[in-house]
C-alpha atoms as a PDB file:
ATOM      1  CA  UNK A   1      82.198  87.378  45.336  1.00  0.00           C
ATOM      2  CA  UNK A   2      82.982  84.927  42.757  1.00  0.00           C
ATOM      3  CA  UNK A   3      86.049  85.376  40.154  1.00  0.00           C
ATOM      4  CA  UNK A   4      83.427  86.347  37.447  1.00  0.00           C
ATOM      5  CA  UNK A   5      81.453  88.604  39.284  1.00  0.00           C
ATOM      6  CA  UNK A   6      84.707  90.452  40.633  1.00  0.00           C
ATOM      7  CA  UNK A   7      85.945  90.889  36.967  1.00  0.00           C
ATOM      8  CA  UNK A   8      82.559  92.766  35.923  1.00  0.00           C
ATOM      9  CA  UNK A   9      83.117  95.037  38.583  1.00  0.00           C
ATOM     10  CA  UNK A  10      86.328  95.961  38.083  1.00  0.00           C
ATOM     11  CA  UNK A  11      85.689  96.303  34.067  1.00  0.00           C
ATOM     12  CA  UNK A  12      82.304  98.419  35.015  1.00  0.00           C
ATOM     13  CA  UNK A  13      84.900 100.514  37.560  1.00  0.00           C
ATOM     14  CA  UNK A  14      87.504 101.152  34.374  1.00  0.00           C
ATOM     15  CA  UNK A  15      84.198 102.215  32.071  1.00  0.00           C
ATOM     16  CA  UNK A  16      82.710 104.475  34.384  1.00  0.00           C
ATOM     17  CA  UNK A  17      86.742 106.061  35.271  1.00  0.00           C
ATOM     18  CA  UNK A  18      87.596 106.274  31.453  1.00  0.00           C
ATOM     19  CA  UNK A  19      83.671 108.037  30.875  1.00  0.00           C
ATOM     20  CA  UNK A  20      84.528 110.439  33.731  1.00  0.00           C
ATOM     21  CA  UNK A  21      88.174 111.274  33.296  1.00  0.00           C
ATOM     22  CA  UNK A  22      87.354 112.042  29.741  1.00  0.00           C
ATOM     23  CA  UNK A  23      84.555 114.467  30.676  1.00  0.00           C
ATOM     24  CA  UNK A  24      86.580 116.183  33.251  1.00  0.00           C
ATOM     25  CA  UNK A  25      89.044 116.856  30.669  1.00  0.00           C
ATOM     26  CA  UNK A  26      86.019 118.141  28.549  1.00  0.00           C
ATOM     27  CA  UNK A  27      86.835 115.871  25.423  1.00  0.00           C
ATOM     28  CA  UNK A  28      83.859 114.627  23.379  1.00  0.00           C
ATOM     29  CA  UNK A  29      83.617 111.156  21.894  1.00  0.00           C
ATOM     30  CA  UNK A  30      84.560 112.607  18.581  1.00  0.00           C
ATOM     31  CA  UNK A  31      87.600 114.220  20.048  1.00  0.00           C
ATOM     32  CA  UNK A  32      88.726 110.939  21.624  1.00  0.00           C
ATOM     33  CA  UNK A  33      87.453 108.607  18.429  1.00  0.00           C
ATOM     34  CA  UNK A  34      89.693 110.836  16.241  1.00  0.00           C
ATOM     35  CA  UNK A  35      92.704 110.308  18.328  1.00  0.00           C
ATOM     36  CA  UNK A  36      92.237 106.487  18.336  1.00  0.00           C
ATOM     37  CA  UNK A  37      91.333 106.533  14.934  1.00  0.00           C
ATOM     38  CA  UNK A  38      88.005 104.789  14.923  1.00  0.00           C
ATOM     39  CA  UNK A  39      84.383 106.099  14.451  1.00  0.00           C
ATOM     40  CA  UNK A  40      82.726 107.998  17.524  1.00  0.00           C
ATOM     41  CA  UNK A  41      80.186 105.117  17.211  1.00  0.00           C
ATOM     42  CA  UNK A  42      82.919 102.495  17.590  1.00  0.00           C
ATOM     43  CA  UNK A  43      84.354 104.869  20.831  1.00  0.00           C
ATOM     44  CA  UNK A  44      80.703 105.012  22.442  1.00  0.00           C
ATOM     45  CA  UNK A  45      80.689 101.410  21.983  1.00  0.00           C
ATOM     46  CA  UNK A  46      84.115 100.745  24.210  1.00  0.00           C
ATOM     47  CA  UNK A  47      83.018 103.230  26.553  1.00  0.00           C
ATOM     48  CA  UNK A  48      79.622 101.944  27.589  1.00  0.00           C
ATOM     49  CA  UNK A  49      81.293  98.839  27.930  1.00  0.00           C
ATOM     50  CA  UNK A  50      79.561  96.826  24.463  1.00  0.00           C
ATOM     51  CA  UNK A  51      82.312  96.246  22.665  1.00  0.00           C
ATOM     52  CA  UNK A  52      85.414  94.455  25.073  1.00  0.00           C
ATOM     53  CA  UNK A  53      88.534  96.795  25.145  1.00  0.00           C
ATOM     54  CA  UNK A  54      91.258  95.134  24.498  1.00  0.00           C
ATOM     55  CA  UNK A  55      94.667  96.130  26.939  1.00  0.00           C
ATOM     56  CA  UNK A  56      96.142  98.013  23.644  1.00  0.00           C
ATOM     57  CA  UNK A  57      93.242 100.617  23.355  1.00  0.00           C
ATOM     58  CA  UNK A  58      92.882 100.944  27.191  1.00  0.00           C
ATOM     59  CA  UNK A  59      96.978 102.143  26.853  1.00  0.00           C
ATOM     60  CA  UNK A  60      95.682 104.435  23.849  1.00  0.00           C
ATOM     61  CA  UNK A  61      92.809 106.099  26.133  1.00  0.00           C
ATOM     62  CA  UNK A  62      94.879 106.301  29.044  1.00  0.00           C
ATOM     63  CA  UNK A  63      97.858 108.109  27.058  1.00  0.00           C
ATOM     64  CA  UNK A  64      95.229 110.228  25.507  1.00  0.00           C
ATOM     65  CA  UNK A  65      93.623 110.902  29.214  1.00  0.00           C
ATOM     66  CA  UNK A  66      97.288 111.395  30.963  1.00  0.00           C
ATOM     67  CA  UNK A  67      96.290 108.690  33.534  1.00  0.00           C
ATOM     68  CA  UNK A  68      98.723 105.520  34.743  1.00  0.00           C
ATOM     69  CA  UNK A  69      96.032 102.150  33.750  1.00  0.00           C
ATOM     70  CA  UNK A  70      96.143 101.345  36.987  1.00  0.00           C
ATOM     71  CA  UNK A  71      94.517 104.581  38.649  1.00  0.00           C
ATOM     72  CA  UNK A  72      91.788 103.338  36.804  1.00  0.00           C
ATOM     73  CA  UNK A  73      90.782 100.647  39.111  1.00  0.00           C
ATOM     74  CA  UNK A  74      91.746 103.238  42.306  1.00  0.00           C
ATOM     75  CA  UNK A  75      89.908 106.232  41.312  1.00  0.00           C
ATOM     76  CA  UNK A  76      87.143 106.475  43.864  1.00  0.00           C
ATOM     77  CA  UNK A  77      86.503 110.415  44.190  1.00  0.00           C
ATOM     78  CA  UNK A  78      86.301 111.495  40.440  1.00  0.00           C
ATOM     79  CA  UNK A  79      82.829 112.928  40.724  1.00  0.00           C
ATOM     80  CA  UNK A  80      84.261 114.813  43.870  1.00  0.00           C
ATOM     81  CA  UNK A  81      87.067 115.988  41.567  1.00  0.00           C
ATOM     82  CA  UNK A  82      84.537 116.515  38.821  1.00  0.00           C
ATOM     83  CA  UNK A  83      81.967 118.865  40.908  1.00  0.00           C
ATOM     84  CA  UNK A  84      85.375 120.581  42.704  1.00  0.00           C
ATOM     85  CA  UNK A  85      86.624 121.593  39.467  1.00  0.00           C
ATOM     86  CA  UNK A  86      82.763 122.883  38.450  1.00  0.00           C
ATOM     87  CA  UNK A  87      83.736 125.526  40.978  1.00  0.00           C
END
C-alpha cells in the first residue's frame, strides 16, 4: 500500500467513525452543525468526506462526540456497539 493510498483509508476510517459515533449518540447533523457553528450543509459536507477537515474541527467533533482523536482510527466494532445498544 502506497503512502497515498494508506492516507485515504485512514481519512475514509475517521469519516465513517465520526458518521457512526454521532448516530450512536443519536445527534442529527443539525444538532452537531449548531454546535460547530456552521450550516448542516457545511457539516454533511465534512462528514461524507467532500470538504477536507482540518485537525481543529476534528478536535471540535471529537469534544462534541466525547471520543480521544485517536480512537478514531482504532474503532473497529462500532456497528457491533451500534446494533448492541439497539437492544
Amino acid at each position: 500500500m502506497n503512502h497515498n493510498s494508506m492516507i485515504q483509508t485512514y481519512i475514509i476510517r475517521v469519516i465513517r467513525n465520526l458518521r457512526l459515533l454521532r448516530r450512536q449518540r443519536e445527534y442529527s447533523q443539525e444538532y452537531m452543525a449548531f454546535m460547530l457553528n456552521i450550516s448542516q450543509n457545511a457539516y454533511s459536507r465534512l462528514e461524507s468526506g467532500k470538504t477536507p477537515m482540518t485537525i481543529n474541527r476534528l478536535f471540535q467533533i471529537c469534544d462534541l462526540l466525547e471520543v480521544h482523536p485517536v480512537e478514531l482510527l482504532t474503532l473497529e466494532s462500532i456497528p457491533d456497539a451500534l446494533s448492541n445498544s439497539s437492544r
